[in-house]
PDB file of N, CA and C in Angstrom:
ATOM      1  N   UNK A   1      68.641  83.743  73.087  1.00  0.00           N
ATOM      2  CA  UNK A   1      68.170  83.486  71.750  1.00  0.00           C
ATOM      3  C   UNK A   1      69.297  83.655  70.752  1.00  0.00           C
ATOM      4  N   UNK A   2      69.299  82.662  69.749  1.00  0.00           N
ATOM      5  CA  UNK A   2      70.303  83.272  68.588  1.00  0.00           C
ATOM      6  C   UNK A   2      70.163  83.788  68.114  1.00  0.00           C
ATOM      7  N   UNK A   3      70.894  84.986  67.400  1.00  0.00           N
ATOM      8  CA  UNK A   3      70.407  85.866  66.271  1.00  0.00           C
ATOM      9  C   UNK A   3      70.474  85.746  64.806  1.00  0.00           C
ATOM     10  N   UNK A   4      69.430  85.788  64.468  1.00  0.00           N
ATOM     11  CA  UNK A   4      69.224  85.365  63.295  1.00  0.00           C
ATOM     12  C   UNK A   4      70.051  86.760  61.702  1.00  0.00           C
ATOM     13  N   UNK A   5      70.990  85.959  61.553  1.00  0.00           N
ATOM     14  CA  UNK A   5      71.959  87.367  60.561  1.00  0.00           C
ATOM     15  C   UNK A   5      71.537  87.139  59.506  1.00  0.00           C
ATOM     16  N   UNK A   6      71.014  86.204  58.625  1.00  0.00           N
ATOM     17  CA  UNK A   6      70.170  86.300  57.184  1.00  0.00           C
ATOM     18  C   UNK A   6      69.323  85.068  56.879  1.00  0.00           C
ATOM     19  N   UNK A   7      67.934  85.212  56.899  1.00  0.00           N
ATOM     20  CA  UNK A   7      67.225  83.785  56.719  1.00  0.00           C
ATOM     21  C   UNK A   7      66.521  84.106  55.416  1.00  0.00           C
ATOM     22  N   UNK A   8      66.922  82.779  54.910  1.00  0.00           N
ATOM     23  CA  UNK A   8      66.002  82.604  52.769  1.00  0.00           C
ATOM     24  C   UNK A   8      64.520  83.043  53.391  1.00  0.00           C
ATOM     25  N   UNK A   9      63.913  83.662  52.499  1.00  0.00           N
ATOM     26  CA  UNK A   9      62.154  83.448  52.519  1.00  0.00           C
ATOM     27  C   UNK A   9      61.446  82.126  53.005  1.00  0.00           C
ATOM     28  N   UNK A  10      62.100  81.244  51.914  1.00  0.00           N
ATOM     29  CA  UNK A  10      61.689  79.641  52.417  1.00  0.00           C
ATOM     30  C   UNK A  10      61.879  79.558  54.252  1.00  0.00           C
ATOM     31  N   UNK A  11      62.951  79.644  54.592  1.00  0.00           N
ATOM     32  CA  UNK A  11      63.174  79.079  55.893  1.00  0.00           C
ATOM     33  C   UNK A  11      62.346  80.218  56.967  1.00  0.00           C
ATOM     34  N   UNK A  12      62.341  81.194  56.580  1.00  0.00           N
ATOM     35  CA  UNK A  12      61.491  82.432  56.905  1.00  0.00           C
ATOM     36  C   UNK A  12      60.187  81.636  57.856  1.00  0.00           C
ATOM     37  N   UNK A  13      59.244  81.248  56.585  1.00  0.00           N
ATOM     38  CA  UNK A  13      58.249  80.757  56.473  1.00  0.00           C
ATOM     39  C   UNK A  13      58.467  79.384  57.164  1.00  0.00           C
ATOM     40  N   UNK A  14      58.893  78.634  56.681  1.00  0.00           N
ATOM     41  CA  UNK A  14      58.967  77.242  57.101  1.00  0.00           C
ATOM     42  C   UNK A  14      59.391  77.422  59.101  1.00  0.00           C
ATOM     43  N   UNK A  15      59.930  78.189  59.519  1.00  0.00           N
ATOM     44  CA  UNK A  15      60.109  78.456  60.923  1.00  0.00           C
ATOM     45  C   UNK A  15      58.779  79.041  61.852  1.00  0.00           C
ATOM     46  N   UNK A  16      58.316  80.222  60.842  1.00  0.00           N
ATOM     47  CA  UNK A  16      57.070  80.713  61.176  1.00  0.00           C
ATOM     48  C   UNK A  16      55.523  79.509  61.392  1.00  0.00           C
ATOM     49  N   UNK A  17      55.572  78.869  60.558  1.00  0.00           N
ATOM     50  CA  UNK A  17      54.817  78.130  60.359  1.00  0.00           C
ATOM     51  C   UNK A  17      55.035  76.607  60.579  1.00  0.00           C
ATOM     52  N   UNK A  18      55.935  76.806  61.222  1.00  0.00           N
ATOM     53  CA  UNK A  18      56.620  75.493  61.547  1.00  0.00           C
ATOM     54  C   UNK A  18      55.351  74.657  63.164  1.00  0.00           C
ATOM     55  N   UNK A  19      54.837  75.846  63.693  1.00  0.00           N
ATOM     56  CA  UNK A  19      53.638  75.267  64.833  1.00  0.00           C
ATOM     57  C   UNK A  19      54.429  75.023  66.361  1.00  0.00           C
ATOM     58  N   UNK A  20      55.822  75.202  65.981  1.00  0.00           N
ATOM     59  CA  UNK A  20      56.951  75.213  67.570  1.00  0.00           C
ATOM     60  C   UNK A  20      56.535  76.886  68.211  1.00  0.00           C
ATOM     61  N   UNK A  21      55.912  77.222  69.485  1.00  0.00           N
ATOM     62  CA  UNK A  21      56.165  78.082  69.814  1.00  0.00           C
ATOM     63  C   UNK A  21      57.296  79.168  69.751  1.00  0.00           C
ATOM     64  N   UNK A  22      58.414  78.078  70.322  1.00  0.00           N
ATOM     65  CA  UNK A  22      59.628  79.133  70.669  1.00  0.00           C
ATOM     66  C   UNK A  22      60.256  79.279  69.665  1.00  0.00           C
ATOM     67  N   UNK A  23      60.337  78.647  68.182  1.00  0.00           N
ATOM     68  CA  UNK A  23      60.841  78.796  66.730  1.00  0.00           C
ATOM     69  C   UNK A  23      59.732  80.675  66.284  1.00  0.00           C
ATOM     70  N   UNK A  24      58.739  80.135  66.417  1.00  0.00           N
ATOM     71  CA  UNK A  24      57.764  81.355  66.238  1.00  0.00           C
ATOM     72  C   UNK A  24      58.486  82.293  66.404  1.00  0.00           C
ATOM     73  N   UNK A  25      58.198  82.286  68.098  1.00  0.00           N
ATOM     74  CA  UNK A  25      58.955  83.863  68.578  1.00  0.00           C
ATOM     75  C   UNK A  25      59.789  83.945  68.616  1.00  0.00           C
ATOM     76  N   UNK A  26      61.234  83.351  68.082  1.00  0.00           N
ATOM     77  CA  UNK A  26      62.639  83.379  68.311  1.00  0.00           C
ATOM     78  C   UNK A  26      62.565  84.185  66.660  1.00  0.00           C
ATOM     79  N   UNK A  27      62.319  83.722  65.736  1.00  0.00           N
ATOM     80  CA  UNK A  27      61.880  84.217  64.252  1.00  0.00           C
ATOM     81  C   UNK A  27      61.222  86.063  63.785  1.00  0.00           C
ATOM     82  N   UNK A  28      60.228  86.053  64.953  1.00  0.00           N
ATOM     83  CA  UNK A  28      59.143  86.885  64.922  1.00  0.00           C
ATOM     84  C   UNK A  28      60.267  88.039  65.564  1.00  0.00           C
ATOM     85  N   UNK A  29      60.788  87.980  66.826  1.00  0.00           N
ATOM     86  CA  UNK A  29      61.432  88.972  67.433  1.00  0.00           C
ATOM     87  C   UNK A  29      62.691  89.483  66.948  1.00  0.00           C
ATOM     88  N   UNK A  30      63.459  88.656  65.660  1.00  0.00           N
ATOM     89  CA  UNK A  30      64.094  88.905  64.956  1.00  0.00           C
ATOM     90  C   UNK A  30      64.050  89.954  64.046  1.00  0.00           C
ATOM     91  N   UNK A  31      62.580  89.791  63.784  1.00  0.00           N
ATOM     92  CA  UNK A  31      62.043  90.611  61.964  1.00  0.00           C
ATOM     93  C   UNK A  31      62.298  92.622  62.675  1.00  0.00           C
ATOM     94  N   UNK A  32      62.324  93.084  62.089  1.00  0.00           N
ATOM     95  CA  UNK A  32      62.341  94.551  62.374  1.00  0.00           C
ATOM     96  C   UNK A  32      60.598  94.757  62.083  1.00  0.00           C
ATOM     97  N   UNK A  33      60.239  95.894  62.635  1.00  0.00           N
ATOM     98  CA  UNK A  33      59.221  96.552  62.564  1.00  0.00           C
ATOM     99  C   UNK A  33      58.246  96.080  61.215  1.00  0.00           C
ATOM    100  N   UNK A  34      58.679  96.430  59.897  1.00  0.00           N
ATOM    101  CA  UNK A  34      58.240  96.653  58.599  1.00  0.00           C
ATOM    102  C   UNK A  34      57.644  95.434  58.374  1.00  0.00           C
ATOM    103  N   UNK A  35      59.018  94.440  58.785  1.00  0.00           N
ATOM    104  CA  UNK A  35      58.719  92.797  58.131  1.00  0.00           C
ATOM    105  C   UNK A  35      57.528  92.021  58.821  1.00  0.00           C
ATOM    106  N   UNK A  36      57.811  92.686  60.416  1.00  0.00           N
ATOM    107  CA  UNK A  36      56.594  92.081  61.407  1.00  0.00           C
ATOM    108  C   UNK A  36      55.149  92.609  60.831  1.00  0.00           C
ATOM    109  N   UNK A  37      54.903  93.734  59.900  1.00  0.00           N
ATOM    110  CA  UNK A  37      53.770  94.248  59.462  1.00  0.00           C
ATOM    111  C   UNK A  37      52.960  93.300  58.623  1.00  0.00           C
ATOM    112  N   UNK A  38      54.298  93.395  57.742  1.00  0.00           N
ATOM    113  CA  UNK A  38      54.150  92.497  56.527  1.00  0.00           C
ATOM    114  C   UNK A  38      53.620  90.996  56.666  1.00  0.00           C
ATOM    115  N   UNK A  39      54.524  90.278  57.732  1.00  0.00           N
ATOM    116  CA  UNK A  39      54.841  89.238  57.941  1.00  0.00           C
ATOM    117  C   UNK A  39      52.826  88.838  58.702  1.00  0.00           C
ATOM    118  N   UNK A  40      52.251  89.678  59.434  1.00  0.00           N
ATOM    119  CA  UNK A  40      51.181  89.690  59.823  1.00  0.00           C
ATOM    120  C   UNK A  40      49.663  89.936  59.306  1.00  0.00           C
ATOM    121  N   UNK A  41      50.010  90.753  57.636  1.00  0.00           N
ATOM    122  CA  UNK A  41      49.139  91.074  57.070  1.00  0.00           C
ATOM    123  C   UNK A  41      48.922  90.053  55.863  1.00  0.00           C
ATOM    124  N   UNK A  42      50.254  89.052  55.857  1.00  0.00           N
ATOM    125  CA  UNK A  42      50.462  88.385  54.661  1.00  0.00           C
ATOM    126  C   UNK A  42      49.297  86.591  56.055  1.00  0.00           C
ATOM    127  N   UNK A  43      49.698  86.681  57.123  1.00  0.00           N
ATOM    128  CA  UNK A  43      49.588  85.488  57.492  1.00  0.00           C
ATOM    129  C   UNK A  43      47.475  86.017  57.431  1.00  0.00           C
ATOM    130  N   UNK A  44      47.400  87.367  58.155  1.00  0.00           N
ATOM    131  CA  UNK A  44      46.102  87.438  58.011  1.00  0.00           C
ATOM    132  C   UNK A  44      45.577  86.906  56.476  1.00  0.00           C
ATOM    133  N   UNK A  45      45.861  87.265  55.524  1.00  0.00           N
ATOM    134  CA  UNK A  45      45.429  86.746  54.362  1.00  0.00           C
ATOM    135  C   UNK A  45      44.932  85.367  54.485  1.00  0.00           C
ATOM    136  N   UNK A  46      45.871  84.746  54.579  1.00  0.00           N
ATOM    137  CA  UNK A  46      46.081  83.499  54.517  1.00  0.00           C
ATOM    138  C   UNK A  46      44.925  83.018  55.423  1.00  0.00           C
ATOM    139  N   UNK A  47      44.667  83.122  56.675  1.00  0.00           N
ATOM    140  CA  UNK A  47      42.916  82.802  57.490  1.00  0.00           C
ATOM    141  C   UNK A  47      41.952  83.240  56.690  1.00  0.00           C
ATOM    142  N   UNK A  48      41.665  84.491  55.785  1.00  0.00           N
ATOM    143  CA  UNK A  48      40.478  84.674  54.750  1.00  0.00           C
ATOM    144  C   UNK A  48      40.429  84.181  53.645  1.00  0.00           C
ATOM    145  N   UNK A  49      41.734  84.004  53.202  1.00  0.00           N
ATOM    146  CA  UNK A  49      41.478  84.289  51.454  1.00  0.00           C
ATOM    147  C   UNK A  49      41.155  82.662  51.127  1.00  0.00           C
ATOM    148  N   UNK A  50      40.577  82.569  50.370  1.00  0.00           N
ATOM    149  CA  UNK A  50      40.414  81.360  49.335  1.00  0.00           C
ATOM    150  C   UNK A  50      41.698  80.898  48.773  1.00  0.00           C
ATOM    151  N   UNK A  51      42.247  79.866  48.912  1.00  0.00           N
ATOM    152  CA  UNK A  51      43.227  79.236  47.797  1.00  0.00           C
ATOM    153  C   UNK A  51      44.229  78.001  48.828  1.00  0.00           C
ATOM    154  N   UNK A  52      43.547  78.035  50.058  1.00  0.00           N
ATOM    155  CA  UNK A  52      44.740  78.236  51.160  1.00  0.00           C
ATOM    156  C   UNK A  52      44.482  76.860  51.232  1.00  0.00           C
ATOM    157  N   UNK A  53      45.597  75.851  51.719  1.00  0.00           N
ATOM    158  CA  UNK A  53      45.342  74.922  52.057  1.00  0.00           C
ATOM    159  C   UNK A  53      45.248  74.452  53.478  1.00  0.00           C
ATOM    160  N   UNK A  54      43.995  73.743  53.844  1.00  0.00           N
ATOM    161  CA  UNK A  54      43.628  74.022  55.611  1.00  0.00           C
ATOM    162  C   UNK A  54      44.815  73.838  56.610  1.00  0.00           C
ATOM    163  N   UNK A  55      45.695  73.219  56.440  1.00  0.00           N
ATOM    164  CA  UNK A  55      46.558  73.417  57.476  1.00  0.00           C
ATOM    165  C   UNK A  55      47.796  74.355  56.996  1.00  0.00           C
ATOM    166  N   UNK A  56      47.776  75.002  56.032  1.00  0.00           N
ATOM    167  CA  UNK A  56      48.477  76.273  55.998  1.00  0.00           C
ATOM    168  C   UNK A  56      47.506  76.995  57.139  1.00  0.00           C
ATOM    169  N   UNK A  57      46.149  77.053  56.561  1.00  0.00           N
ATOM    170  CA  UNK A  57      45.522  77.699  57.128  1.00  0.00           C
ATOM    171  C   UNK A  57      45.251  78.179  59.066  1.00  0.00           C
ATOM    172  N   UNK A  58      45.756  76.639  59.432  1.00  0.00           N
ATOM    173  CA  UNK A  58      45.678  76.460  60.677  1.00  0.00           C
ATOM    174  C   UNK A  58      46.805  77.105  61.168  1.00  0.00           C
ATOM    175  N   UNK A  59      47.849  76.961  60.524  1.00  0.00           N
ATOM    176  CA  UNK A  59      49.353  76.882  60.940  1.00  0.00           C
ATOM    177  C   UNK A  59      49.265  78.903  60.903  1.00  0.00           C
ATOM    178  N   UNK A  60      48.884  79.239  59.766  1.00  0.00           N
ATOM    179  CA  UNK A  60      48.785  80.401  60.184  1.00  0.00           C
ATOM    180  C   UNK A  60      48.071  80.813  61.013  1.00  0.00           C
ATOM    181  N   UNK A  61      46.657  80.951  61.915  1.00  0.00           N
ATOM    182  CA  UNK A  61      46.303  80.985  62.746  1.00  0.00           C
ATOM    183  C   UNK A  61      46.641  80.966  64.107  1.00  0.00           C
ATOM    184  N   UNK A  62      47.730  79.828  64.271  1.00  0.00           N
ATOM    185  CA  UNK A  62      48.634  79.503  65.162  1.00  0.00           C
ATOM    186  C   UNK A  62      49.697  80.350  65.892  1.00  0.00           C
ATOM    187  N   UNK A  63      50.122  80.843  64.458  1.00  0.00           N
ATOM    188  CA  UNK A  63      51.217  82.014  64.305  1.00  0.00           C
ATOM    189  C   UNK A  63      50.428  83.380  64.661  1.00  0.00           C
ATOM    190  N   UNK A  64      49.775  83.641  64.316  1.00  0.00           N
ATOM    191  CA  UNK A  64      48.589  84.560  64.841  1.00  0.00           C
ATOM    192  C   UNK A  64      48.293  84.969  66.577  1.00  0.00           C
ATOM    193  N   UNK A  65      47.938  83.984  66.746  1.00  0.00           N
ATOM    194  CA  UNK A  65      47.789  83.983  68.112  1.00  0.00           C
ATOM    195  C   UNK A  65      49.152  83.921  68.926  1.00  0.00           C
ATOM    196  N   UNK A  66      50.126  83.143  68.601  1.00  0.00           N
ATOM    197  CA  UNK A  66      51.101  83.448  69.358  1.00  0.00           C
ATOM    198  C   UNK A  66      51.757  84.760  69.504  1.00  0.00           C
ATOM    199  N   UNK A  67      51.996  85.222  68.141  1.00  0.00           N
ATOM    200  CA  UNK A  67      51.984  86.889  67.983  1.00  0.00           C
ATOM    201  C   UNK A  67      51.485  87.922  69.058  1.00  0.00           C
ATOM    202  N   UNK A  68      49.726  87.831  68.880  1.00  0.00           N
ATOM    203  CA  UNK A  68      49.082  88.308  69.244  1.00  0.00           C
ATOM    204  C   UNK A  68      49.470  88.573  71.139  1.00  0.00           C
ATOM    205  N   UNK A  69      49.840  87.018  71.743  1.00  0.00           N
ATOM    206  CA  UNK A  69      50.091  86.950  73.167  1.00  0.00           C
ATOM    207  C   UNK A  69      51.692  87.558  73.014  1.00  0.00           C
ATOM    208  N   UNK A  70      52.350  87.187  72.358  1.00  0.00           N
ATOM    209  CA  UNK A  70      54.164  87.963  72.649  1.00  0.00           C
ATOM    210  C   UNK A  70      53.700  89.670  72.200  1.00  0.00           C
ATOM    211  N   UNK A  71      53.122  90.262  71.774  1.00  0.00           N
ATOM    212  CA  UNK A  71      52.876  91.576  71.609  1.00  0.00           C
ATOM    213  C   UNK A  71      52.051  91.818  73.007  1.00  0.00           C
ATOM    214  N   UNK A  72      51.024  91.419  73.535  1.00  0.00           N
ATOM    215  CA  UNK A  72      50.181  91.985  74.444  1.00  0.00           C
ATOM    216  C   UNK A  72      51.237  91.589  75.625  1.00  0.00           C
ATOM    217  N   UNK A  73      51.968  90.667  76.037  1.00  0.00           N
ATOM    218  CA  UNK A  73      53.394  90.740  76.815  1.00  0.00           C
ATOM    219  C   UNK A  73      53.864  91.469  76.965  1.00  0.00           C
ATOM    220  N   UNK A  74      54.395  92.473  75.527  1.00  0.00           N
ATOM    221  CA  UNK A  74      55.197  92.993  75.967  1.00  0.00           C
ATOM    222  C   UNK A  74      54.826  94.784  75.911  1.00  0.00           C
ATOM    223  N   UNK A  75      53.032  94.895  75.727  1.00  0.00           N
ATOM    224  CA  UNK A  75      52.882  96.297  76.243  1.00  0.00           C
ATOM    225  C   UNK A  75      52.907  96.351  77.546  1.00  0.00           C
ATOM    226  N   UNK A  76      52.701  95.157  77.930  1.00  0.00           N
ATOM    227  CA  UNK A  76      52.230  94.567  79.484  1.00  0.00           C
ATOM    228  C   UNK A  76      53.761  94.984  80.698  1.00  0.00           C
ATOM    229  N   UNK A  77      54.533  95.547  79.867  1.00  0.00           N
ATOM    230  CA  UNK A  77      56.122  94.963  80.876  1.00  0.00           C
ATOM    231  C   UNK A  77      56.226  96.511  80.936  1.00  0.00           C
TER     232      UNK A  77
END
């Protein structure tokens, strides 16, 4: 994987939500602890809250679940 040494917010997002698996988790396994919190409580929003536009909406969802399987992976190892 490459390592990611400083990504804008924009590209942040636009990678996360981009719907490529391996962009996801190449992105996701980058973030430190704090950002992965963040980065998970901000996408949860985004499936409840009102304002969202449906395929943000999806796209976050997406990101969600992939999360969800690269974390249960890797209590799994």
């Amino acid at each position: 994987m490459k390592k990611i040494d400083h990504l804008s917010i924009e590209l942040l997002w636009d990678s996360l939500l981009s719907r490529e698996p391996e962009k996801i988790k190449s992105t996701f396994h980058h973030l430190n602890q704090s950002e992965r919190s963040a980065v998970i409580e901000h996408l949860n929003r985004m499936t409840t809250e009102d304002g969202w536009h449906p395929e943000q909406k999806n796209s976050a969802l997406i990101v969600l679940q992939i999360i969800e399987k690269l974390t249960k992976g890797n209590k799994q190892k």
